[in-house]
N, C-alpha and C. Protein backbone atom coordinates (compact mmCIF):
# COMPACT_ATOMS: atom_id res chain seq x y z
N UNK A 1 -5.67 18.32 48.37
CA UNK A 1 -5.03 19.09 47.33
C UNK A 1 -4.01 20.02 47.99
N UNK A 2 -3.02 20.10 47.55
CA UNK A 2 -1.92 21.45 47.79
C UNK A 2 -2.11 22.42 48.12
N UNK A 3 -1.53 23.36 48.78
CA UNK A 3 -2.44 24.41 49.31
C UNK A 3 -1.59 25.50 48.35
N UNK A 4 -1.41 26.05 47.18
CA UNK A 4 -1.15 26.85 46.38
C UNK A 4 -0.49 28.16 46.83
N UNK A 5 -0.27 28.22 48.02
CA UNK A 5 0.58 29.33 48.35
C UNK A 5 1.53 28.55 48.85
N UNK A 6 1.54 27.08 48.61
CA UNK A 6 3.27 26.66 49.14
C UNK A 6 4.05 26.14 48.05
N UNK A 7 3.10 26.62 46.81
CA UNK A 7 3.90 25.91 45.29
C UNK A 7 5.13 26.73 45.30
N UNK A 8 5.83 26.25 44.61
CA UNK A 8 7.25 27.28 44.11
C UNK A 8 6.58 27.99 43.53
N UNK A 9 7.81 28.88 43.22
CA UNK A 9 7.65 29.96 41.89
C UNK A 9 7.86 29.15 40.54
N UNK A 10 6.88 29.72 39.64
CA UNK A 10 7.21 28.90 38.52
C UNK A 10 8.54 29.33 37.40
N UNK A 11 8.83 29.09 36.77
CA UNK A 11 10.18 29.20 36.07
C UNK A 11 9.72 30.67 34.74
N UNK A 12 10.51 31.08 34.09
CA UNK A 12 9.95 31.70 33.35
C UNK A 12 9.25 30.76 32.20
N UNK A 13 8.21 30.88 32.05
CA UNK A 13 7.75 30.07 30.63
C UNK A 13 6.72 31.49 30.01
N UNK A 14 7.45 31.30 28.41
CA UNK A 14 6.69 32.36 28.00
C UNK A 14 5.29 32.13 27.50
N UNK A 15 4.86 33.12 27.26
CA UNK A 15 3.12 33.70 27.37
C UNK A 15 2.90 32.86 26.02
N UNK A 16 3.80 32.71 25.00
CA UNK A 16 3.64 32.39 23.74
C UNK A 16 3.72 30.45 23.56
N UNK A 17 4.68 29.95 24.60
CA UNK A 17 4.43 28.90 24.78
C UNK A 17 3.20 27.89 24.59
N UNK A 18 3.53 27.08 23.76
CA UNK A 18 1.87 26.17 23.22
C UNK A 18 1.93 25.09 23.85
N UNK A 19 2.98 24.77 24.65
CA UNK A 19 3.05 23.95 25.80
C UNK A 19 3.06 24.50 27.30
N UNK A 20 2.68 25.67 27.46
CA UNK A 20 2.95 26.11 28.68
C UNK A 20 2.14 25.51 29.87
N UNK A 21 0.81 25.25 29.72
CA UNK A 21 -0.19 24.74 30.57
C UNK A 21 0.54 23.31 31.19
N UNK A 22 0.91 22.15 30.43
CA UNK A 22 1.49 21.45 30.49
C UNK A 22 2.69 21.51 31.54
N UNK A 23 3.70 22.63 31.05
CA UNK A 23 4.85 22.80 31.87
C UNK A 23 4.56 23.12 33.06
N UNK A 24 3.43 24.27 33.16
CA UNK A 24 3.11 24.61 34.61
C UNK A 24 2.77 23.63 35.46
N UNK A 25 1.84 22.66 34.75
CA UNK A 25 1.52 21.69 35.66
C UNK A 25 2.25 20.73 36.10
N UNK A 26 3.66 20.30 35.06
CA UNK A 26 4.44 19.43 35.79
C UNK A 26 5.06 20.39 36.67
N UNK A 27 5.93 21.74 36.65
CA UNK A 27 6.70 22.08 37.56
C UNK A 27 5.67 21.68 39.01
N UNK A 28 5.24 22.11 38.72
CA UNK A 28 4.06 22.17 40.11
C UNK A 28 3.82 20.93 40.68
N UNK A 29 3.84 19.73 39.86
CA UNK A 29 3.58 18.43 40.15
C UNK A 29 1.90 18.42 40.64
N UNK A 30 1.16 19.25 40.03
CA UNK A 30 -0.09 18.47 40.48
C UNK A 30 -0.83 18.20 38.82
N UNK A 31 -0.32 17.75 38.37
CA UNK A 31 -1.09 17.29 36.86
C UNK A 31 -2.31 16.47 37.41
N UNK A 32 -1.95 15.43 38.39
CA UNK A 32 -3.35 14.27 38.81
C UNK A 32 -4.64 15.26 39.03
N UNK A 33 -4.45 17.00 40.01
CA UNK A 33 -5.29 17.41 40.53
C UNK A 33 -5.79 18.94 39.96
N UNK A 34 -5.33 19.24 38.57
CA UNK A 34 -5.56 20.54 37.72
C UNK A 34 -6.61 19.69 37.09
N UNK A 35 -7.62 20.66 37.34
CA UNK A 35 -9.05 20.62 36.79
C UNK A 35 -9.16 20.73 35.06
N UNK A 36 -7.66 21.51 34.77
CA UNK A 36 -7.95 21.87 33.06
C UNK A 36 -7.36 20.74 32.81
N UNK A 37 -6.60 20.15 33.03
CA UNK A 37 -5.78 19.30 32.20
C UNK A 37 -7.12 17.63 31.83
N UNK A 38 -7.06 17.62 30.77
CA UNK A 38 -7.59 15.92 30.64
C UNK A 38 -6.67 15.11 30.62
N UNK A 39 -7.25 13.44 30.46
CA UNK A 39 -6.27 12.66 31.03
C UNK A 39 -5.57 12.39 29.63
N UNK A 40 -5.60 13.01 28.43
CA UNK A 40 -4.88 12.31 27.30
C UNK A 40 -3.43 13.34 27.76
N UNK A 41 -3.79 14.19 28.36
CA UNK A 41 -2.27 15.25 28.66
C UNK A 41 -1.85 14.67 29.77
N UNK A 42 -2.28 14.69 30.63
CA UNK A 42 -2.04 13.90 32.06
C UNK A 42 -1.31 12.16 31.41
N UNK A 43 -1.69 11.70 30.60
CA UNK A 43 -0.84 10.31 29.90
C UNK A 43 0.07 10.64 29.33
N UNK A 44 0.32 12.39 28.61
CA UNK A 44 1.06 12.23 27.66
C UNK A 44 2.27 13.03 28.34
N UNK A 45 2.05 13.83 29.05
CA UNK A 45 3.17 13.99 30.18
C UNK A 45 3.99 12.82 31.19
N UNK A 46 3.01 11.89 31.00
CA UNK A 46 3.62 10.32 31.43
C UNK A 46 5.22 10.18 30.69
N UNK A 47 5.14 10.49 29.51
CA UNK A 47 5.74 10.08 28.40
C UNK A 47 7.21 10.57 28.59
N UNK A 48 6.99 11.93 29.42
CA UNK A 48 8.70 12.69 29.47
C UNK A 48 9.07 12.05 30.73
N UNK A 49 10.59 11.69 29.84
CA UNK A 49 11.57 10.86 31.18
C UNK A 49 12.47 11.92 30.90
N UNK A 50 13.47 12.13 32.57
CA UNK A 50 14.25 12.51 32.55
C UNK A 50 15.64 11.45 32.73
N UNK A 51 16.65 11.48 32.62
CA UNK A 51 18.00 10.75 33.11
C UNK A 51 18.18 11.36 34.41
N UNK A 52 18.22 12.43 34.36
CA UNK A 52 18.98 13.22 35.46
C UNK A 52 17.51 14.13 35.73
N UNK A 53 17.58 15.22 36.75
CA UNK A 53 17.05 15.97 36.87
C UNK A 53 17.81 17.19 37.53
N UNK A 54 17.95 18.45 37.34
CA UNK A 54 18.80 19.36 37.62
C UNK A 54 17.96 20.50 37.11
N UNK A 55 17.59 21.37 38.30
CA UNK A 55 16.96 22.40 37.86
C UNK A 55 17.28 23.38 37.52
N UNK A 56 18.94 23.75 37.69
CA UNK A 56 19.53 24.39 36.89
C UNK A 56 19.41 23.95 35.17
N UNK A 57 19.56 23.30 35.08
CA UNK A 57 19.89 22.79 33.88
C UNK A 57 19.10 23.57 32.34
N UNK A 58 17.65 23.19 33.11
CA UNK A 58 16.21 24.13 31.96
C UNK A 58 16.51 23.17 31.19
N UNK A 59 16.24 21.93 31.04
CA UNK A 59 16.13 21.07 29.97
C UNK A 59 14.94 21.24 29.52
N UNK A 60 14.92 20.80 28.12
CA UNK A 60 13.55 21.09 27.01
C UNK A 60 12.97 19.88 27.19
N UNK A 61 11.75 20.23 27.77
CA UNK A 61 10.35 18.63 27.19
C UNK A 61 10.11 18.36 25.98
N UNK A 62 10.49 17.13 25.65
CA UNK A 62 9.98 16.49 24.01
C UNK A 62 9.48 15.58 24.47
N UNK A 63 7.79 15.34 23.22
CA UNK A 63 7.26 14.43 23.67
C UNK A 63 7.23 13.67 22.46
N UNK A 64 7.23 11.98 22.77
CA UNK A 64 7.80 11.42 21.62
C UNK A 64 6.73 11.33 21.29
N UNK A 65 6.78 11.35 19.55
CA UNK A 65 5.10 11.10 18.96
C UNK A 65 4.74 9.80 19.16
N UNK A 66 3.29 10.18 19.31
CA UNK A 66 2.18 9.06 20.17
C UNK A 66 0.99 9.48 19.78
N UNK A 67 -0.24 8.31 19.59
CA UNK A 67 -1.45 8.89 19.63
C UNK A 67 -1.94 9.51 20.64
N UNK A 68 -1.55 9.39 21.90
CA UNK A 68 -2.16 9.97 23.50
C UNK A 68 -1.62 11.45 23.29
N UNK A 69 -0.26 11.65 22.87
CA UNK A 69 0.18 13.33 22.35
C UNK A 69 -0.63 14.10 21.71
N UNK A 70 -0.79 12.95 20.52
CA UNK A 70 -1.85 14.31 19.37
C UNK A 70 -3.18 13.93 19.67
N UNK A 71 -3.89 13.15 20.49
CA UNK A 71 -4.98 13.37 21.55
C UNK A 71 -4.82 14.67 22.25
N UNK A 72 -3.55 14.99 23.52
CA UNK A 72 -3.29 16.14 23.74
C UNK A 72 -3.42 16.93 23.31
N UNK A 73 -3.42 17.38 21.96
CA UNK A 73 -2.58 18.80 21.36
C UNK A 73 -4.62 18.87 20.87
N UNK A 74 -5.16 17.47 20.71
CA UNK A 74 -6.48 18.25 20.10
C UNK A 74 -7.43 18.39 21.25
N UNK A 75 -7.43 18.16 22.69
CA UNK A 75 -8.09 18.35 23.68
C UNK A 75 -7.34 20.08 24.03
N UNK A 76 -5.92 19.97 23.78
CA UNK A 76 -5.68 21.43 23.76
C UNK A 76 -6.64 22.42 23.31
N UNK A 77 -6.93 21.95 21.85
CA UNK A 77 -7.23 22.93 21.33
C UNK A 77 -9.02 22.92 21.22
N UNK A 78 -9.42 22.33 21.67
CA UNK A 78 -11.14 21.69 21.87
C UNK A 78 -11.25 22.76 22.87
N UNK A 79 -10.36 23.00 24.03
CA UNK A 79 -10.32 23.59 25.16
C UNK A 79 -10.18 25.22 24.74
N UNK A 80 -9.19 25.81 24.29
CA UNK A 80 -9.04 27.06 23.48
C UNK A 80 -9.80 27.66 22.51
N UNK A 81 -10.83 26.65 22.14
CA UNK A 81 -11.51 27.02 20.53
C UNK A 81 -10.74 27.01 19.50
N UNK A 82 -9.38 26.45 19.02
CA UNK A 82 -8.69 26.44 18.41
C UNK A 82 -8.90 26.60 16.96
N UNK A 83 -9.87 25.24 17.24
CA UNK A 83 -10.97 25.02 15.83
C UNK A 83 -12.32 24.64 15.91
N UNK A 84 -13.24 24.68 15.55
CA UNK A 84 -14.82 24.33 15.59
C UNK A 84 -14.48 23.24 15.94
N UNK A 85 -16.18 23.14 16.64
CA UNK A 85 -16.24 21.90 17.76
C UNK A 85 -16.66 20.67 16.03
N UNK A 86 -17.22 20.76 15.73
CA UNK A 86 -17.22 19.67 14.57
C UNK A 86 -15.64 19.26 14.12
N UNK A 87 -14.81 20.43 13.77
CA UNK A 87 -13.56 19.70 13.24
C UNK A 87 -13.02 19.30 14.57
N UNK A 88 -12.74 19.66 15.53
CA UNK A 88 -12.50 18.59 16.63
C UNK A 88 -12.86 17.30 16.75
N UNK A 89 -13.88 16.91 16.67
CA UNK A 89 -14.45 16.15 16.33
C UNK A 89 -14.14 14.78 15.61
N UNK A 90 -13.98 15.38 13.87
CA UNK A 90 -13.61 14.60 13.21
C UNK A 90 -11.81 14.91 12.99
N UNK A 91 -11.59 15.38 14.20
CA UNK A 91 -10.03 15.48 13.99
C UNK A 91 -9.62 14.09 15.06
N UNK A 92 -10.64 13.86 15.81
CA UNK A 92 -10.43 12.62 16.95
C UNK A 92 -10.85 11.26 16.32
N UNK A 93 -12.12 11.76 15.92
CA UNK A 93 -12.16 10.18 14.55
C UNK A 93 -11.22 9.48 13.95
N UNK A 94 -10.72 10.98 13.16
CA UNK A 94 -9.62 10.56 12.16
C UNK A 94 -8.25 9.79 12.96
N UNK A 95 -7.87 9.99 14.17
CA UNK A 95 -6.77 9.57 15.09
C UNK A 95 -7.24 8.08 15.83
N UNK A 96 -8.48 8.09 15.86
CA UNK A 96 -9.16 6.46 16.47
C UNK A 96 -9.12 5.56 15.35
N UNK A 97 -9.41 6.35 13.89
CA UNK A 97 -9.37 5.63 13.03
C UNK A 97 -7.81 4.96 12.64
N UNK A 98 -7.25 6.11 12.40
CA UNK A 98 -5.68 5.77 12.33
C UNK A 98 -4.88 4.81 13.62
N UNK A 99 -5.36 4.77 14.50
CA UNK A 99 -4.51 4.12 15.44
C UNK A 99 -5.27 2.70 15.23
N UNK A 100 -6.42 2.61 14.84
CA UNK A 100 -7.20 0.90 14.50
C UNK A 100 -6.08 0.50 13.31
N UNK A 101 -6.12 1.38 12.56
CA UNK A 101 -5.59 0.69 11.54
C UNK A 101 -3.83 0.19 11.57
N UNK A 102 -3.77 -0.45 10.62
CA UNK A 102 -2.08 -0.59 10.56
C UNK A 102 -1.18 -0.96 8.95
N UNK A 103 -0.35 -0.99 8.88
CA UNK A 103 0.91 -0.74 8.12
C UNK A 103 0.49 0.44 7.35
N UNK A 104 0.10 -0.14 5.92
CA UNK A 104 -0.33 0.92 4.68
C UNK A 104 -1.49 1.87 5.18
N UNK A 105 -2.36 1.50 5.48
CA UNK A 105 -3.69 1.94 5.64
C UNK A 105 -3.62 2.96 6.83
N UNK A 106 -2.88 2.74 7.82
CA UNK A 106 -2.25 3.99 8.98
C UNK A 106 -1.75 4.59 8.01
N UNK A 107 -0.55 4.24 7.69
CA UNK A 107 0.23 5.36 7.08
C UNK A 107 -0.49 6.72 6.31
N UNK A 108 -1.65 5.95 5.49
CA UNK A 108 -2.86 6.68 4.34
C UNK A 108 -3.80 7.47 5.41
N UNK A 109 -4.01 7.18 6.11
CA UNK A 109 -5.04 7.60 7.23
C UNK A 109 -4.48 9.00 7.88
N UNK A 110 -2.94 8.60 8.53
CA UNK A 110 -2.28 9.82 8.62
C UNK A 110 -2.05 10.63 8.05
N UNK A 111 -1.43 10.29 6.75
CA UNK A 111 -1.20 11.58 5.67
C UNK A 111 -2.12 11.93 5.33
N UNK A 112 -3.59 11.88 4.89
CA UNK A 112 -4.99 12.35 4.71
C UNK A 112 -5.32 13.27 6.05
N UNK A 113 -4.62 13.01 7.04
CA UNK A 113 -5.28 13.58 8.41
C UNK A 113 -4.42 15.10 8.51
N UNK A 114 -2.98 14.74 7.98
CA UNK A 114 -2.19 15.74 8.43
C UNK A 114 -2.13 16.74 6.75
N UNK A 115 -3.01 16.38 5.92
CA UNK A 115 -3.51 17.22 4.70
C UNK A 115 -4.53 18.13 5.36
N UNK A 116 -5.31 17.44 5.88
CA UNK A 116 -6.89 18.59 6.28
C UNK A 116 -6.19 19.35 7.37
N UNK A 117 -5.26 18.94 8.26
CA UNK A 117 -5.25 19.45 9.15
C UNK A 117 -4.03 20.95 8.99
N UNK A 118 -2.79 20.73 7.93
CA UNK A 118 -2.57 22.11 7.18
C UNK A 118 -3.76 22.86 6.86
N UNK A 119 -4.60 22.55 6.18
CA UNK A 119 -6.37 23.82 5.93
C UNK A 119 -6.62 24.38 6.92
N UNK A 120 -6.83 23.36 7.76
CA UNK A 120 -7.01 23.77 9.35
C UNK A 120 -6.15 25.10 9.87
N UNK A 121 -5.08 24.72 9.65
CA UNK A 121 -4.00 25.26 10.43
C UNK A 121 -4.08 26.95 9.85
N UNK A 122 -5.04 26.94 8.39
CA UNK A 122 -4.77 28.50 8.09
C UNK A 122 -6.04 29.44 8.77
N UNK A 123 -7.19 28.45 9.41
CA UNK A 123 -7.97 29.32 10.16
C UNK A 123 -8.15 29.38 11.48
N UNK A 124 -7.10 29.06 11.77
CA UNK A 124 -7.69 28.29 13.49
C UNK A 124 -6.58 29.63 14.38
N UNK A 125 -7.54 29.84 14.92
CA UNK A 125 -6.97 30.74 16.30
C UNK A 125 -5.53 30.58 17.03
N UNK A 126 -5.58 29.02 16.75
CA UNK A 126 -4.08 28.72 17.70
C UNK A 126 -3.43 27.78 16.68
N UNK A 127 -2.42 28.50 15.36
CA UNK A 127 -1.72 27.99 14.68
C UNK A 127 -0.66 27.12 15.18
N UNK A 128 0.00 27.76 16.17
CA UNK A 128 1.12 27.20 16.50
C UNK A 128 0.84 25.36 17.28
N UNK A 129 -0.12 25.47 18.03
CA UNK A 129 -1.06 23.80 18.33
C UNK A 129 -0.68 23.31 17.21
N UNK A 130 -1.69 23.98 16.34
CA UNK A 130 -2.25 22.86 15.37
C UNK A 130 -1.08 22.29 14.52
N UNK A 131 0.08 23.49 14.49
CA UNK A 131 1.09 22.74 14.11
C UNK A 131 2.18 21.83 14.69
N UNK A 132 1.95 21.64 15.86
CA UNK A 132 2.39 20.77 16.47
C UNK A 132 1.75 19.22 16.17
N UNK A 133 0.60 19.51 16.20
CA UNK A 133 -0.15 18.36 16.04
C UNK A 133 -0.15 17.58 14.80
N UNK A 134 0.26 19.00 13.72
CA UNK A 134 0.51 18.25 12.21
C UNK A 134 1.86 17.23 12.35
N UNK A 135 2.72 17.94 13.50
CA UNK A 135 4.43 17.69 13.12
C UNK A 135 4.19 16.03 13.44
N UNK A 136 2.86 15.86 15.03
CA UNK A 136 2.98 14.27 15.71
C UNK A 136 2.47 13.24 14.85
N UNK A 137 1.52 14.09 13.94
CA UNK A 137 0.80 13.44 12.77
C UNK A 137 1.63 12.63 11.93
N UNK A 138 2.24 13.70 11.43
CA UNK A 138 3.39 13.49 10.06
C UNK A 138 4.44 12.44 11.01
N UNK A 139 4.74 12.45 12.33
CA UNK A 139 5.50 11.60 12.45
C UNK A 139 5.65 10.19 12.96
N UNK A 140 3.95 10.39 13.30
CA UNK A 140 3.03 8.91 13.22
C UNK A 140 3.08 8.40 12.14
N UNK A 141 2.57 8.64 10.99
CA UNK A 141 3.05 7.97 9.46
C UNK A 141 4.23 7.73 9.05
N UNK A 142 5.25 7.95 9.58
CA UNK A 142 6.55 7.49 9.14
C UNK A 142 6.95 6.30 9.71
């Protein structure tokens, strides 16, 4: 493993960031060897390509919606307490279920998923997740 006093400095990423864990770990490049990260983030950071790379630059990470993403965003929040360990739960069901299925029946699966998961979104500790996770939802069904 890296010996952590030879990492760079990390960039500014703010405190409010709902991707920050993520970012830290790519600047750093040890995503394979951070103990917090699981492997649906560790896959879903797979996902960002760059063209170029320029560290001047501060280009923004988008991750294209994927089931391994909104896996991410709910191991995020499994990890934070975001939401009870039961709706975690059946928030991962509902995404195994939806990715079995296909055309109509995904589509129905998703929009039912990304209904409970607005409810969700008005009690849960870490709104800003969960709305991310609605946005990968909603854009899995399309």
């Amino acid at each position: 493993m890296p010996d952590p006093a030879n990492w760079p400095e990390l960039p500014d990423i703010g405190a409010n960031d709902p991707q920050a864990d993520v970012k830290k770990a790519l600047f750093q490049g040890k995503l394979d060897v951070c103990k917090l990260e699981r492997q649906n983030e560790i896959d879903a950071a797979k996902l960002v390509h760059f063209d170029y790379l320029n560290a001047q630059d501060q280009q923004q990470l988008v991750w294209p919606a994927s089931f391994v993403v909104a896996r991410a965003y709910v191991d995020q929040l499994a990890r934070s307490r975001g939401l009870p360990t039961p709706r975690i739960n059946a928030i991962r069901d509902a995404l195994t279920g939806a990715e079995r299925a296909s055309g109509q029946a995904r589509r129905d699966a998703l929009s039912q998923l990304a209904t409970r998961l607005s409810t969700d979104a008005q009690a849960s500790t870490d709104q800003p997740k969960v709305r991310m996770l609605i946005a990968v939802v909603n854009d899995l069904g399309k």
